[in-house]
C-alpha atoms as a PDB file:
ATOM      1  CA  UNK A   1      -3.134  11.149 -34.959  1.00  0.00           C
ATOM      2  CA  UNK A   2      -3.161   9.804 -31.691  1.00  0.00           C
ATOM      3  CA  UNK A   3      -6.682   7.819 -30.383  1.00  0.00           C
ATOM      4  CA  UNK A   4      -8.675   9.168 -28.005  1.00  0.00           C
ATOM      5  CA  UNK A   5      -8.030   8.142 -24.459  1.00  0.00           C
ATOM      6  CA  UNK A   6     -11.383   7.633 -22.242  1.00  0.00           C
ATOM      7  CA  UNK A   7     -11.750   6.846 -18.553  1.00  0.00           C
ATOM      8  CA  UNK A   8     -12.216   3.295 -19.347  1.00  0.00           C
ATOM      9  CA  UNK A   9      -8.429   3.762 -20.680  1.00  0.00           C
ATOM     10  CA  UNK A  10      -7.587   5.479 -17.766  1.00  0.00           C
ATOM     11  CA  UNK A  11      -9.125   2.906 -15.462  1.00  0.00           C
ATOM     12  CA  UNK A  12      -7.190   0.463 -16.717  1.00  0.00           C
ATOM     13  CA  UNK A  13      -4.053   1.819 -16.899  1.00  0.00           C
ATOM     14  CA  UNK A  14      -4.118   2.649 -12.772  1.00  0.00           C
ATOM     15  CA  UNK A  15      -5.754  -0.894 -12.195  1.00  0.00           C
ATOM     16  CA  UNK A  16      -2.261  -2.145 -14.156  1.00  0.00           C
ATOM     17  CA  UNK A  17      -0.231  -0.086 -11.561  1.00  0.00           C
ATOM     18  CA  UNK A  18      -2.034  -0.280  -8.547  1.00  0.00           C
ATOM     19  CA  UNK A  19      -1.796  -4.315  -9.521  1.00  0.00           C
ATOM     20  CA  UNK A  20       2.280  -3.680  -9.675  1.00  0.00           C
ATOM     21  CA  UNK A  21       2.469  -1.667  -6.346  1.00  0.00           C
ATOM     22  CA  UNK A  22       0.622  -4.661  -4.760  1.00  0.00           C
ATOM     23  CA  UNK A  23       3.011  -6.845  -5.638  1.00  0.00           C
ATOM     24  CA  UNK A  24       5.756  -4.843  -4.692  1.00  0.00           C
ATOM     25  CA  UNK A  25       4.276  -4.188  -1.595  1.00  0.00           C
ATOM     26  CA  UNK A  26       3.909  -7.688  -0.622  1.00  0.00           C
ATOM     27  CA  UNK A  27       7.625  -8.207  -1.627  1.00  0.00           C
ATOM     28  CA  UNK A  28       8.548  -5.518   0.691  1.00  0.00           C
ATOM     29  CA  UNK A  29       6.458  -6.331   3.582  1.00  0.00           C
ATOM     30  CA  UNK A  30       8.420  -9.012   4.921  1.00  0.00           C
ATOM     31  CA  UNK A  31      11.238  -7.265   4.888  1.00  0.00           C
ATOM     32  CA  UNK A  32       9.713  -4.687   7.188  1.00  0.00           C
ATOM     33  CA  UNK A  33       8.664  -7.335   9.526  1.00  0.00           C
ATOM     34  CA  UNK A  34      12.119  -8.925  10.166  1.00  0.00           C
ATOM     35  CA  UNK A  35      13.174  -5.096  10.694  1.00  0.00           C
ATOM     36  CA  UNK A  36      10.837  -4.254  13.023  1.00  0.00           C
ATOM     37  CA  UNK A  37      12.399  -4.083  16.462  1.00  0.00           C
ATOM     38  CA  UNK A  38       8.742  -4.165  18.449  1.00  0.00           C
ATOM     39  CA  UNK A  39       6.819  -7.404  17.908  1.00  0.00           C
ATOM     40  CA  UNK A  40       3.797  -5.602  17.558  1.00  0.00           C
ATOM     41  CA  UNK A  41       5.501  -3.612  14.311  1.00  0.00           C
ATOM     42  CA  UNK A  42       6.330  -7.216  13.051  1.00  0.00           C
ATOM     43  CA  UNK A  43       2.900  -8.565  13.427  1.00  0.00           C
ATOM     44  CA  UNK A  44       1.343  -5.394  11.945  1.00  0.00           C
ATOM     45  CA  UNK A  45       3.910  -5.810   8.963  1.00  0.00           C
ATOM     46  CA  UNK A  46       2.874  -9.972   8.955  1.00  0.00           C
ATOM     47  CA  UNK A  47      -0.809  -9.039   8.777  1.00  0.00           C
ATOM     48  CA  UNK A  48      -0.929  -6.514   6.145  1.00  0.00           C
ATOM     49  CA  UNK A  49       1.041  -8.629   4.370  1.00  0.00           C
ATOM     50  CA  UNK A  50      -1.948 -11.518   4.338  1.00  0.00           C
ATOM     51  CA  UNK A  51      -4.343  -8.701   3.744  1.00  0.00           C
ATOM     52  CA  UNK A  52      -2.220  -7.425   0.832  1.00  0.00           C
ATOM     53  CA  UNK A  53      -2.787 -11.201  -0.731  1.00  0.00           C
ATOM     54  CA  UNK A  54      -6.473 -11.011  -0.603  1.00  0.00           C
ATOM     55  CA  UNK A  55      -6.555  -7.208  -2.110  1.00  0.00           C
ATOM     56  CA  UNK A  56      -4.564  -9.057  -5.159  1.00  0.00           C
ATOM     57  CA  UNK A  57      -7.063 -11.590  -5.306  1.00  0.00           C
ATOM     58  CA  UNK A  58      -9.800  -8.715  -5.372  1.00  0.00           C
ATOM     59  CA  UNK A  59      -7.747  -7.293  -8.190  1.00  0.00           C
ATOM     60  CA  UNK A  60      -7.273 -10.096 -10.319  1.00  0.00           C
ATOM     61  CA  UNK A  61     -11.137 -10.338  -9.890  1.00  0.00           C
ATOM     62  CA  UNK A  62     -11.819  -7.044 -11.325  1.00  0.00           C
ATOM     63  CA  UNK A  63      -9.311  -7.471 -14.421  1.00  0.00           C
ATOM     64  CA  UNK A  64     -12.113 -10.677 -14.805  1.00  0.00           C
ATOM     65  CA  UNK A  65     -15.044  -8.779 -14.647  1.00  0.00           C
ATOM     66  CA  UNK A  66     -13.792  -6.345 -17.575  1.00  0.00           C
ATOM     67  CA  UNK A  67     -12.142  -8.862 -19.230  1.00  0.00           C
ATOM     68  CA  UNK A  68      -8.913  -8.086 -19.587  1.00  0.00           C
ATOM     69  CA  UNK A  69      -5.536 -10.510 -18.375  1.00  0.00           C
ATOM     70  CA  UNK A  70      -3.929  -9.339 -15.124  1.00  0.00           C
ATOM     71  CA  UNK A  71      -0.649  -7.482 -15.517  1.00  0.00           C
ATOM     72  CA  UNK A  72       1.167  -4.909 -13.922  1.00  0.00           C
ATOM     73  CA  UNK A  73       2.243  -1.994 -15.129  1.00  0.00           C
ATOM     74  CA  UNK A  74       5.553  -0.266 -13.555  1.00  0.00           C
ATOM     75  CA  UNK A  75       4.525   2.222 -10.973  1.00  0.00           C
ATOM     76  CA  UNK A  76       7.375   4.663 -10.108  1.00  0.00           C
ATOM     77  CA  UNK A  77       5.945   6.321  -7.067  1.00  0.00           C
ATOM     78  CA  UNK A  78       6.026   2.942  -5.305  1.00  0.00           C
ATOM     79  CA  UNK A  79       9.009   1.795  -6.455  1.00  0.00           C
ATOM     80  CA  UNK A  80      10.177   5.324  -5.043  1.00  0.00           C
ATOM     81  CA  UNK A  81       8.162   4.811  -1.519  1.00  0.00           C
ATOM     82  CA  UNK A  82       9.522   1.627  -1.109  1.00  0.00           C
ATOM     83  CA  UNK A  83      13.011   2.566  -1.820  1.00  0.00           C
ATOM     84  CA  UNK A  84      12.655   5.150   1.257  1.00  0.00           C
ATOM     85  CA  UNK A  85      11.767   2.536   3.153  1.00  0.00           C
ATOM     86  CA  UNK A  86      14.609   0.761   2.646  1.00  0.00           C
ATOM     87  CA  UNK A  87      16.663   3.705   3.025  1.00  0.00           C
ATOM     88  CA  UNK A  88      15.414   3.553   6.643  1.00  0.00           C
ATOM     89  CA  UNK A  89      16.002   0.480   6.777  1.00  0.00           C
ATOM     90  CA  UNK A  90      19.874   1.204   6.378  1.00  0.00           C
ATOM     91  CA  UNK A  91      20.075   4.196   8.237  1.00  0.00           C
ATOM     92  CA  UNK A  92      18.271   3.211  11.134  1.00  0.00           C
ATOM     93  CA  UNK A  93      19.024  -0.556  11.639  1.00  0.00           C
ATOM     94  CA  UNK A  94      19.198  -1.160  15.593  1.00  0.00           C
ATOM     95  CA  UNK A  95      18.283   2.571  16.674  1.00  0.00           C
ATOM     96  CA  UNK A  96      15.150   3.301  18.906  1.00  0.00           C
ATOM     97  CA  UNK A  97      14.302   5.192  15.758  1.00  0.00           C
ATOM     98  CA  UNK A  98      13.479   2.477  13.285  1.00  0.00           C
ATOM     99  CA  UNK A  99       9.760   1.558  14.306  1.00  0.00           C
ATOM    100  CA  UNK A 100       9.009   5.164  13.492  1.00  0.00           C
ATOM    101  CA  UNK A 101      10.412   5.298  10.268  1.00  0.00           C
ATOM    102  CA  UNK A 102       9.193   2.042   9.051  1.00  0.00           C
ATOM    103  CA  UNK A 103       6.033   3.182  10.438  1.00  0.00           C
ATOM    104  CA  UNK A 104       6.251   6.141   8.507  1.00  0.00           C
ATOM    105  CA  UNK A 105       6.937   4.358   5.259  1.00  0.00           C
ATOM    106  CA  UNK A 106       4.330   2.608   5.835  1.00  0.00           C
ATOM    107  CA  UNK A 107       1.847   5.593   5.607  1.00  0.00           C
ATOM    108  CA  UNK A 108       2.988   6.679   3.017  1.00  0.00           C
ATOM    109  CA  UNK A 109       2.424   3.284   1.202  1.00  0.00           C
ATOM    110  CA  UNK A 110      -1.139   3.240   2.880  1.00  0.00           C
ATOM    111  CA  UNK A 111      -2.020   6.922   1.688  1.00  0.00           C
ATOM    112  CA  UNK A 112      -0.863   6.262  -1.833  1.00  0.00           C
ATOM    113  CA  UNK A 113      -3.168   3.236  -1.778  1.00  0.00           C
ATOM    114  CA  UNK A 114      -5.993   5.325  -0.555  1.00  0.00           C
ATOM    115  CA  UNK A 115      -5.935   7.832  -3.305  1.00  0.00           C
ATOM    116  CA  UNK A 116      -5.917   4.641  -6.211  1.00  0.00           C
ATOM    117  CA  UNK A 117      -8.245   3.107  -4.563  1.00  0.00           C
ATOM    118  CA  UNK A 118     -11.143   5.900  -3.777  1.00  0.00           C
ATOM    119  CA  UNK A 119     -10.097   7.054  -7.706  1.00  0.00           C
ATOM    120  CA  UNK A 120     -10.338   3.323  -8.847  1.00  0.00           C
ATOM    121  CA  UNK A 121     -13.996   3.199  -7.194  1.00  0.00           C
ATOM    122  CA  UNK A 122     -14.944   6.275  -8.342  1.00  0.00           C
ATOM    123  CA  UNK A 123     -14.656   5.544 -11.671  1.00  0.00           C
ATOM    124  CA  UNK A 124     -15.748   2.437 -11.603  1.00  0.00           C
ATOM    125  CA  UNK A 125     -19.128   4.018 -10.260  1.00  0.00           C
ATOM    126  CA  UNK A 126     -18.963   6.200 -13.416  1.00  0.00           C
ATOM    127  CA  UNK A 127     -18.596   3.572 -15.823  1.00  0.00           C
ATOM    128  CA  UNK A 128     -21.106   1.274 -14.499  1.00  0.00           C
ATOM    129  CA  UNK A 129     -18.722  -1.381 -13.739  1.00  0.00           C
ATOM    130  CA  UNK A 130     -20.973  -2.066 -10.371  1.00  0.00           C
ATOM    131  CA  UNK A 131     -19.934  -5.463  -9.671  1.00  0.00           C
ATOM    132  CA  UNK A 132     -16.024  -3.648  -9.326  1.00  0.00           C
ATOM    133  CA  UNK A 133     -17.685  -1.110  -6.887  1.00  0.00           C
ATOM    134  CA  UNK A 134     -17.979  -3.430  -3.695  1.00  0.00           C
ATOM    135  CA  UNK A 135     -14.228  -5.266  -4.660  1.00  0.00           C
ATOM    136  CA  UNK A 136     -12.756  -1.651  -5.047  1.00  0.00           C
ATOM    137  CA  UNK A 137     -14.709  -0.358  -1.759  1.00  0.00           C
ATOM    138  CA  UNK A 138     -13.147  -3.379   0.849  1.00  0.00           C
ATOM    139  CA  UNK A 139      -9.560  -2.804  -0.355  1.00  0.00           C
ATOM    140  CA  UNK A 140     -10.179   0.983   0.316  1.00  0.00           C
ATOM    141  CA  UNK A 141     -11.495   0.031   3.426  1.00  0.00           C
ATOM    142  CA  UNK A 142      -8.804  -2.033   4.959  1.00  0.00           C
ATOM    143  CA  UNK A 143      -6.268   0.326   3.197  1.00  0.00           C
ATOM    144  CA  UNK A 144      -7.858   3.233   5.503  1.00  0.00           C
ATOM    145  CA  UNK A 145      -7.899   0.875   8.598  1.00  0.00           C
ATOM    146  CA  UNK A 146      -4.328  -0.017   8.382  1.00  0.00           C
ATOM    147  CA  UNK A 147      -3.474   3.623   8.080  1.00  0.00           C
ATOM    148  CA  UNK A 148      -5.572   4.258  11.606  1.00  0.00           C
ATOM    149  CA  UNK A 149      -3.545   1.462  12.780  1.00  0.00           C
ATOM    150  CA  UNK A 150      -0.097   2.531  11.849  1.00  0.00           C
ATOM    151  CA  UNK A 151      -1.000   6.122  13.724  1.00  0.00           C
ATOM    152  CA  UNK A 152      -2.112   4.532  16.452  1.00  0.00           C
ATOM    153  CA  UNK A 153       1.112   1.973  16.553  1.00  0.00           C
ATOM    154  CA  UNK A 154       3.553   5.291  16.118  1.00  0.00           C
ATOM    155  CA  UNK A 155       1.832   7.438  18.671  1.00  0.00           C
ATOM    156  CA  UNK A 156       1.158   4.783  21.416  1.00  0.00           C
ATOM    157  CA  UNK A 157       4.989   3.594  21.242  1.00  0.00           C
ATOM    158  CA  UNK A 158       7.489   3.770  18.454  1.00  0.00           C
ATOM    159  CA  UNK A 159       7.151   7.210  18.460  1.00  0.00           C
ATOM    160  CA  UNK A 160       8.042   8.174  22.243  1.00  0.00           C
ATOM    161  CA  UNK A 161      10.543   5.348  22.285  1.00  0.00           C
ATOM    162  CA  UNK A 162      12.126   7.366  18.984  1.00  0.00           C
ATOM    163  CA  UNK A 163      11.729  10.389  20.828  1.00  0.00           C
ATOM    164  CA  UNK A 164      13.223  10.030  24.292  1.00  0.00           C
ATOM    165  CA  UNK A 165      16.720   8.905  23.229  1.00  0.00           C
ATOM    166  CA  UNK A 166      19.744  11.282  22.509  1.00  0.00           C
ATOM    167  CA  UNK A 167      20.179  12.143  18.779  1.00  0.00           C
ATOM    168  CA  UNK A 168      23.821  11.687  17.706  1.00  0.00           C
END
C-alpha cells in the first residue's frame, strides 16, 4: 500500500519544480534579450533575469529552513512555455511582430509563476513554516510586478508596432 501523501509532501514536491522552472527560466532569459528587437524588451528581459537569480537564492533559502537539499524536479509546463517561446523566436525573427510574442511568452511564464508562488505561500501559512512566508511573499511580489510590466511594455509599444504592419 502506497503512504499517505500530506501537504508537507505536496509542498515539497512544487518547491522541487518551481526550483527547476527557475532555472530554466534564467537559461532562457537571455535568449529573449538578444531577440528582442526594442531595447527596452532587452533590458526588461536583462532585469528579470537578475531578479530571477535572487528568487533562486530565496528558494534555496527555503529548502534550508525545512531542511531538505535543493534540487529540481522536471517541470513540464515550463519546459512547454518555454518551448513556445522559442517557437516565436523562429517564426518571428526580424518581424515587427516579435516584441509581442516574446512579450507574450513572457506572461505566460510570469502567470505560471504567480499561481506556484501564491500556492507555495499559502501552504506554507498552513503548515506553519512562517519564516518561508515573507521569502515566498517577495518572489510573488516581483513575479506580479513584472507581469504589470510586460502589459504595460506590449500595450505602450510592441503591440501597435505588431499591429500596424501588413500581415503576409
Amino acid at each position: 500500500m502506497a503512504t499517505e501523501k500530506t501537504l508537507h509532501d505536496l509542498f515539497l514536491d512544487t518547491l522541487k519544480d518551481i526550483y527547476f522552472a527557475e532555472k530554466q527560466i534564467l537559461k532562457a532569459l537571455p535568449k529573449m534579450a538578444r531577440a528582442a528587437e526594442s531595447q527596452e524588451a532587452k533590458a526588461g528581459f536583462l532585469k528579470h533575469r537578475d531578479e530571477t537569480e535572487g528568487q533562486i537564492e530565496r528558494l534555496l533559502q527555503v529548502f534550508e529552513l525545512i531542511g531538505k537539499p535543493a534540487r529540481g524536479k522536471t517541470c513540464e509546463a515550463i519546459q512547454g512555455i518555454l518551448a513556445e517561446g522559442e517557437e516565436i523566436i523562429e517564426e518571428y525573427k526580424g518581424t515587427a511582430a516579435l516584441d509581442a510574442g516574446l512579450i507574450s511568452s513572457a506572461q505566460a511564464v510570469e502567470h505560471y509563476e504567480i499561481a506556484r508562488y501564491g500556492t507555495l505561500k499559502a501552504w506554507a501559512k498552513q503548515l506553519g513554516l512562517k519564516d518561508a512566508v515573507p521569502l515566498l511573499d517577495a518572489t510573488l511580489q516581483e513575479e506580479i510586478a513584472t507581469d504589470k510590466k510586460l502589459t504595460a511594455l506590449g500595450e505602450s509599444s510592441a503591440n501597435t508596432k505588431a499591429s500596424v504592419t501588413k500581415a503576409s
